[in-house]
Protein backbone atom coordinates (compact mmCIF):
# COMPACT_ATOMS: atom_id res chain seq x y z
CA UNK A 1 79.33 100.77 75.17
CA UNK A 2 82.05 102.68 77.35
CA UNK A 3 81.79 106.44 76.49
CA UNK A 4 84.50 108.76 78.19
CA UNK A 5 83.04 112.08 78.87
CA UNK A 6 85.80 114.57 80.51
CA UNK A 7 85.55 118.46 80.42
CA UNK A 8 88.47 119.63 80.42
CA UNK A 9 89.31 122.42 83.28
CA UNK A 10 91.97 125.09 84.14
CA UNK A 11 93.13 125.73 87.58
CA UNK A 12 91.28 128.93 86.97
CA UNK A 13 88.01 127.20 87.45
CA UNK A 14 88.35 124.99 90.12
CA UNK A 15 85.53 125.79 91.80
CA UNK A 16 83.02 123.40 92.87
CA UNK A 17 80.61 121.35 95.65
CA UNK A 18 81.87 118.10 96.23
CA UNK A 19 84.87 116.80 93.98
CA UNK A 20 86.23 113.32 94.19
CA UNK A 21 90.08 111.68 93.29
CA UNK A 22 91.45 108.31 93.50
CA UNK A 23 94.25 106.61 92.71
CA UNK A 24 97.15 109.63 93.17
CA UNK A 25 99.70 106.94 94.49
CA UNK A 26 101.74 109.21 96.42
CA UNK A 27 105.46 107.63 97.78
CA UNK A 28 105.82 106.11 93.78
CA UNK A 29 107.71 107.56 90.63
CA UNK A 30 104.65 107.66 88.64
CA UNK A 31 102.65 110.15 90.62
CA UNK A 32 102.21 113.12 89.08
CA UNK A 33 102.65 115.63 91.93
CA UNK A 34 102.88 118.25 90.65
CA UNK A 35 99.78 118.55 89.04
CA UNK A 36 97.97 117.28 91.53
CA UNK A 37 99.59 119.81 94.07
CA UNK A 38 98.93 122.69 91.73
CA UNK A 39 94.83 121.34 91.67
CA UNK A 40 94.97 121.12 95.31
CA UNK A 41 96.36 124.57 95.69
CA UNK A 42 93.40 126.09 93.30
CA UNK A 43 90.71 123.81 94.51
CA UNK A 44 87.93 125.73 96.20
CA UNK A 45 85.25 122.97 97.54
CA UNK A 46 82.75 122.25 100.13
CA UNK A 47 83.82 118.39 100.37
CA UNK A 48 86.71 116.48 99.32
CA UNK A 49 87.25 112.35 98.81
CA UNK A 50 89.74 111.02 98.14
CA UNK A 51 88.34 107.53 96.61
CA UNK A 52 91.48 105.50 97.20
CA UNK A 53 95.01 104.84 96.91
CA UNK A 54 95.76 107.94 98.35
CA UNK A 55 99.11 106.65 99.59
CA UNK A 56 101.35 104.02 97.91
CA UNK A 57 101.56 102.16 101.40
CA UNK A 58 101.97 98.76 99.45
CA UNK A 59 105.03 100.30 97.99
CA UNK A 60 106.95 102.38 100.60
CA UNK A 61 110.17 100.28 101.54
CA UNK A 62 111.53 103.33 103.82
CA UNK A 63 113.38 102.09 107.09
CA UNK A 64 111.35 104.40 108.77
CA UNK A 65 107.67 103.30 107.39
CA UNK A 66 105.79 101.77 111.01
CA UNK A 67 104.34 98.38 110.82
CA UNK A 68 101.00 98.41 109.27
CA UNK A 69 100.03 96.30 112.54
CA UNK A 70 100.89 99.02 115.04
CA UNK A 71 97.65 100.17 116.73
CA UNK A 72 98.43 103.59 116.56
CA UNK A 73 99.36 103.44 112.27
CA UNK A 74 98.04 106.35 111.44
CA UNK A 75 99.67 108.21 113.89
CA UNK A 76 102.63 107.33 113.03
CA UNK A 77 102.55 107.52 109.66
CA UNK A 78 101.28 111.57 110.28
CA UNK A 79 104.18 111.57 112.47
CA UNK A 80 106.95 109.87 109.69
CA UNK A 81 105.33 110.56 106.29
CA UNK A 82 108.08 113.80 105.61
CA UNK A 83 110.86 111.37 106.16
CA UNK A 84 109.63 108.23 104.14
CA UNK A 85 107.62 110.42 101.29
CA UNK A 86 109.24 112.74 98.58
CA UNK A 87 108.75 116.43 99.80
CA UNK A 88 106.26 117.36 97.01
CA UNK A 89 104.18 114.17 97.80
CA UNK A 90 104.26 115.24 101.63
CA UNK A 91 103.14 118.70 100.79
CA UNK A 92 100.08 117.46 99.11
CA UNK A 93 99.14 115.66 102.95
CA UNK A 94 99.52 118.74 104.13
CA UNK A 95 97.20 120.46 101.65
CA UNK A 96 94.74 118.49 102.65
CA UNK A 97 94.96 118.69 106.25
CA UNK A 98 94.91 122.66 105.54
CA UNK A 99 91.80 122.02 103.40
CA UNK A 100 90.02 120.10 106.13
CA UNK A 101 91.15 122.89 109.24
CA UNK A 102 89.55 125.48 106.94
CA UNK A 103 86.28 123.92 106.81
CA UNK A 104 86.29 121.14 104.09
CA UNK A 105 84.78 118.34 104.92
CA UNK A 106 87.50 115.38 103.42
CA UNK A 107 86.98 111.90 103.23
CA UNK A 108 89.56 109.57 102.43
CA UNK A 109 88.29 105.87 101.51
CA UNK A 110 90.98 103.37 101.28
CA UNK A 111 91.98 101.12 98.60
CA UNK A 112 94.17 98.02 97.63
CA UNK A 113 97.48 100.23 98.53
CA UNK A 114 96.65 101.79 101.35
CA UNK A 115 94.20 99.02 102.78
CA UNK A 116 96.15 98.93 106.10
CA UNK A 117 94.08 102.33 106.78
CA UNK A 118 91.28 100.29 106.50
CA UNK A 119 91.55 98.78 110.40
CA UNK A 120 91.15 102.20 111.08
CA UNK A 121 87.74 103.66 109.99
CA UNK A 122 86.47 107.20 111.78
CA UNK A 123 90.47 107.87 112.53
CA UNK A 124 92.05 111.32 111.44
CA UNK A 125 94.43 110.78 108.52
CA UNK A 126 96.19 114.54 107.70
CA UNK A 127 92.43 115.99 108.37
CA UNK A 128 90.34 113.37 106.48
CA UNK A 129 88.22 110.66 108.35
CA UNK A 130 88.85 107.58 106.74
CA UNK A 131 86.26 105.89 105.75
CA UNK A 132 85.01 102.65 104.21
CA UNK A 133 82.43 104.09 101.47
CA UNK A 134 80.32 107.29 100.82
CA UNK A 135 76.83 107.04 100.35
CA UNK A 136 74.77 110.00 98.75
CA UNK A 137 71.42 110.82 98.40
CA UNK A 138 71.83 113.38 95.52
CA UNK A 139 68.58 116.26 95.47
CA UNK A 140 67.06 114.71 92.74
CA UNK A 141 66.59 111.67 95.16
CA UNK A 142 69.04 108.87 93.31
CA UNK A 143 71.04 107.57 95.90
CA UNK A 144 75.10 107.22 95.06
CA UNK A 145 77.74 105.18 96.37
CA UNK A 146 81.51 106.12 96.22
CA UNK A 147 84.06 102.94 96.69
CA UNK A 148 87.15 102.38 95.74
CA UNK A 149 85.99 99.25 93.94
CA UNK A 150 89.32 96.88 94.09
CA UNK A 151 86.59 94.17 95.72
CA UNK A 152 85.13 94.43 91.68
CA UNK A 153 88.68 93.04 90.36
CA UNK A 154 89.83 89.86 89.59
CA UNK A 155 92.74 88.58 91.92
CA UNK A 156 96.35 88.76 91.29
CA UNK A 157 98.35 85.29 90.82
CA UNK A 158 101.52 86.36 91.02
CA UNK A 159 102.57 83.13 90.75
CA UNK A 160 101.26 82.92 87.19
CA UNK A 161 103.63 84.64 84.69
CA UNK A 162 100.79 86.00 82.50
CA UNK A 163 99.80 88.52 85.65
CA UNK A 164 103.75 88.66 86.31
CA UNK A 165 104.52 89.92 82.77
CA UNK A 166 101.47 91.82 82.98
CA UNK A 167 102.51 93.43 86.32
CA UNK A 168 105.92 93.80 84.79
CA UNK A 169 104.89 96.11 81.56
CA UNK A 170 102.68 98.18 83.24
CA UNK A 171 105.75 99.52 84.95
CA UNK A 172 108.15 99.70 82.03
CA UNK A 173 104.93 101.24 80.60
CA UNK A 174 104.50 104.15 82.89
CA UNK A 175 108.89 104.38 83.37
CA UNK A 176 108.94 105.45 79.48
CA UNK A 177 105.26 107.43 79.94
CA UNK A 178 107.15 110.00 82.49
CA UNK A 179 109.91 110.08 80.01
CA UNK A 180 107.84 110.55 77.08
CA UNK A 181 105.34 113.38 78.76
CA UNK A 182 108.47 115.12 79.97
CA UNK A 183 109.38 116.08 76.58
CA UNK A 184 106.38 116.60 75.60
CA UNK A 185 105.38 119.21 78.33
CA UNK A 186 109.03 120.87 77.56
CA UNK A 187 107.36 121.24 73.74
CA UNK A 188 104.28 122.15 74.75
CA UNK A 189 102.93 119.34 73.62
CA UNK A 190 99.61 117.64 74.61
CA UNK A 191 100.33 114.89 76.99
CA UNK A 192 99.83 111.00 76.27
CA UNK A 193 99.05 108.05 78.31
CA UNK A 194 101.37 104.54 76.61
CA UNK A 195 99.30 102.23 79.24
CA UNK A 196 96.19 103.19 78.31
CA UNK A 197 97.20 103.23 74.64
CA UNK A 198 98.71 99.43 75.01
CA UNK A 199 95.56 98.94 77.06
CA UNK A 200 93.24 99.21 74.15
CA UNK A 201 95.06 98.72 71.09
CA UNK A 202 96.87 95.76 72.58
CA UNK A 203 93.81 94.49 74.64
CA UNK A 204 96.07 93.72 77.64
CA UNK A 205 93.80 93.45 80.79
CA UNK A 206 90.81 93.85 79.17
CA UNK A 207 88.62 91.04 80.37
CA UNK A 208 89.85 92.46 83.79
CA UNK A 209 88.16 95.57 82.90
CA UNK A 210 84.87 94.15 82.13
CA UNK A 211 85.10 91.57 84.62
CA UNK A 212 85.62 94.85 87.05
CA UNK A 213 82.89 96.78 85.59
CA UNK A 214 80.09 94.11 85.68
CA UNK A 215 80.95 93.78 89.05
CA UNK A 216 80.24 97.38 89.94
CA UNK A 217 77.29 97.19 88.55
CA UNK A 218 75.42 94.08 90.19
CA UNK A 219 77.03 96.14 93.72
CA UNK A 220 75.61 99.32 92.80
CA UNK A 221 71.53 96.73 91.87
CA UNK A 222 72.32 94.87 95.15
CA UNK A 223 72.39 98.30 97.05
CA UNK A 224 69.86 99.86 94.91
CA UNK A 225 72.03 102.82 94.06
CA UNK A 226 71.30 104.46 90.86
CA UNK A 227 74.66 105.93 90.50
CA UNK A 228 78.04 103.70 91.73
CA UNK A 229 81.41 105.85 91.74
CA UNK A 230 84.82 103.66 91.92
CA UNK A 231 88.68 104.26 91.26
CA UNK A 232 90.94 101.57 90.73
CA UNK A 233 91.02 101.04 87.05
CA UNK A 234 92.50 103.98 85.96
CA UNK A 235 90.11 104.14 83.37
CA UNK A 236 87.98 107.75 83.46
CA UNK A 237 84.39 106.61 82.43
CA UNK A 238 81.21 107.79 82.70
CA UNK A 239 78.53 105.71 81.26
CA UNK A 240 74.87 104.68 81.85
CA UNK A 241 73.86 100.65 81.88
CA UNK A 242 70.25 99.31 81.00
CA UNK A 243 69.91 96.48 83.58
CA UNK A 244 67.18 94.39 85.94
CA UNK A 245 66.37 95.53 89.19
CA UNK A 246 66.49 92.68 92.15
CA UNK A 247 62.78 93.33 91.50
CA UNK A 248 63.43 92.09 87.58
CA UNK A 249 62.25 95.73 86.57
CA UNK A 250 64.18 97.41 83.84
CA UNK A 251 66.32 100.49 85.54
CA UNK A 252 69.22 102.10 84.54
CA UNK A 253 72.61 102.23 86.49
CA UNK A 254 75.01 105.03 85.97
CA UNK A 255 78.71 103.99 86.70
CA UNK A 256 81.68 106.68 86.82
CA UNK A 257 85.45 105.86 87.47
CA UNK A 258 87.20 109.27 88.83
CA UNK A 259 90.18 107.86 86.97
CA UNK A 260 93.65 108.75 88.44
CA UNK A 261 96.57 110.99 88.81
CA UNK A 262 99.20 108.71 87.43
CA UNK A 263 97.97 108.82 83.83
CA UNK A 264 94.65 110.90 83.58
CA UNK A 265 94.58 113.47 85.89
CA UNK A 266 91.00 113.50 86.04
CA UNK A 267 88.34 113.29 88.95
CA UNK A 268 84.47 113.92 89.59
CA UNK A 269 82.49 116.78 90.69
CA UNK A 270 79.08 116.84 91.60
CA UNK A 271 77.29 120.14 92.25
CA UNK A 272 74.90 121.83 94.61
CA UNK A 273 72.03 120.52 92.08
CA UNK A 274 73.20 116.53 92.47
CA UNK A 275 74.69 117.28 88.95
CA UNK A 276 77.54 114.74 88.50
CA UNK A 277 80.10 115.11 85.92
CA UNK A 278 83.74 114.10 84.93
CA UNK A 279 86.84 116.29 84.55
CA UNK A 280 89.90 116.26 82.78
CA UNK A 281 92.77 119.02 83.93
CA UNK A 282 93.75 120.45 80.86
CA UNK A 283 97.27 120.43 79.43
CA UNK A 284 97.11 124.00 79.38
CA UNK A 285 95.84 124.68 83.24
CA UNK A 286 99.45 125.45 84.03
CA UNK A 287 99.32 128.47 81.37
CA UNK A 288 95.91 129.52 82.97
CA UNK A 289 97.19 129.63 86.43
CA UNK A 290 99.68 132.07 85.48
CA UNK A 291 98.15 134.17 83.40
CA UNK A 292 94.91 134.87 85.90
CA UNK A 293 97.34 135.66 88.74
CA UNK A 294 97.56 139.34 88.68
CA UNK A 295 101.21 139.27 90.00
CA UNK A 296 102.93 136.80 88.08
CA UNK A 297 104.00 134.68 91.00
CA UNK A 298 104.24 131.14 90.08
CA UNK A 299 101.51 128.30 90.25
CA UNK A 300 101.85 126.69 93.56
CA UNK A 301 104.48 123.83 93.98
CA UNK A 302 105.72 124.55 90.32
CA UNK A 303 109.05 125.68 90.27
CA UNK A 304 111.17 128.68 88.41
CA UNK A 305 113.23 126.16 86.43
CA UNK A 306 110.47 123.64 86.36
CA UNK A 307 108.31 126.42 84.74
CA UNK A 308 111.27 127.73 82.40
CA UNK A 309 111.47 124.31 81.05
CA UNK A 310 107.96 124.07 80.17
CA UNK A 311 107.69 126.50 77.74
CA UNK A 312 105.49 128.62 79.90
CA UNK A 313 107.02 131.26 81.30
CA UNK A 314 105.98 134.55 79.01
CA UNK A 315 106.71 138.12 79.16
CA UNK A 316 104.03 140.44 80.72
């Protein structure tokens, strides 16, 4: 059984050891930048990773995006990114560089959409060192590994119209979800995710799920980690799985997807103690931020009107 277990969190609190985020998709309409600027902004951490499709690179069609074959990529891209990204997507690069020159230690893992990074491993990408995987040997001595986990997935035939139609409505999906949260946040109201509601109700990519998930698992047995951390999915989970050993003893395998900032906005932290838990930004971190900064200035990368429009703006 898949059990979801998010605490939800105010920019107030953002506090914490090591936190990790996948999936923001920066350079594509359905990013929510803004909230994760404003988390970025607030975020007080020792180390940061960033567990995959960081950057849209599958996506950007700018005439100035470099080859993904040029030698010197990342570079490049450093060099280009505030021409062929949106301005509030290029800040949050530049958050994180600022985060790593003050001492973080960020680690940026590649996925499916930004895989080019991934012909260049120990390079500097806005401050993080990209890396292939993170592997943790938590206090309690479990050892966990952090991937991005697209390997786990089924592959795409897009010459098949079942994944083409598939491919097709998650996009008109998440078009009207931007629509339908803008509203809602200018009502106050709590925010909703349609793909993940015509995800289960509709069962659309479901066996793609599992299929995903049981492959996760036999990694995470192979490697004889006792906790496996992936993005991808966009699916926030936490759950623990009863399972044999390459030994054929019993054991049990605790697998966690940070889930995304497209849909979710949720990640994982794990503390000083090796205490691992996952996070859900609450609707209502926006009205935190303001009201526990003693001057009234606005939340970072939120604007006057953007603020006004929201419903949140209230007299001192």
């Amino acid at each position: 059984m898949i059990v979801s277990l998010k605490e939800n969190v105010r920019y107030a609190e953002l506090k914490f050891d090591t936190v990790i985020l996948s999936d923001w998709h920066l350079g594509r309409y359905y990013c929510r930048a803004g909230a994760l600027s404003r988390f970025l902004n607030n975020l007080q951490c020792r180390r940061l990773i960033v567990n995959g499709d960081g950057v849209d690179l599958e996506e950007l069609r700018h005439p100035d995006r470099p080859s993904y074959d040029d030698p010197n990529l990342v570079r490049l891209l450093e060099k280009k990114a505030h021409r062929i990204l949106p301005p509030s997507h290029y800040a949050i690069l530049n958050r994180m560089r600022q985060m790593a020159q003050s001492g973080v230690q960020v680690d940026w893992i590649p996925g499916n959409h930004d895989q080019p990074l991934r012909k260049h491993f120990d390079e500097k990408f806005f401050g993080a060192t990209i890396v292939e995987s993170v592997t943790m040997d938590l206090p309690d001595g479990k050892k966990c590994v952090i991937r991005h986990g697209d390997e786990f997935d089924l592959p795409w035939h897009m010459d098949t119209w079942g994944d083409k139609l598939l491919v097709m409505g998650y996009f008109a999906n998440m078009a009207v979800d931007i629509r339908v949260n803008a509203v809602l946040e200018t009502l106050c109201l709590p925010p909703v995710s349609l793909p993940k509601i015509a995800r289960r109700n509709l069962g659309l990519g479901s066996s793609r799920l599992e299929t995903f998930r049981v492959n996760a698992l036999e990694y995470a047995i192979r490697n004889n980690a006792d906790v496996i951390i992936c993005g991808h999915i966009h699916e926030p989970e936490d759950t623990v799985e009863e399972c044999r050993g390459m030994a054929d003893e019993r054991r049990q395998v605790r697998r966690i997807n940070c889930g995304d900032f497209t849909e979710s906005n949720s990640f994982v932290v794990i503390d000083e103690h090796g205490n691992i838990s996952l996070k859900h930004l609450s609707m209502h971190a926006s009205r935190a931020a303001y009201h526990h900064n003693t001057n009234g200035a606005l939340p970072a990368g939120m604007s006057a009107e953007a603020w006004r429009l929201a419903g949140l703006m209230r007299k001192r």
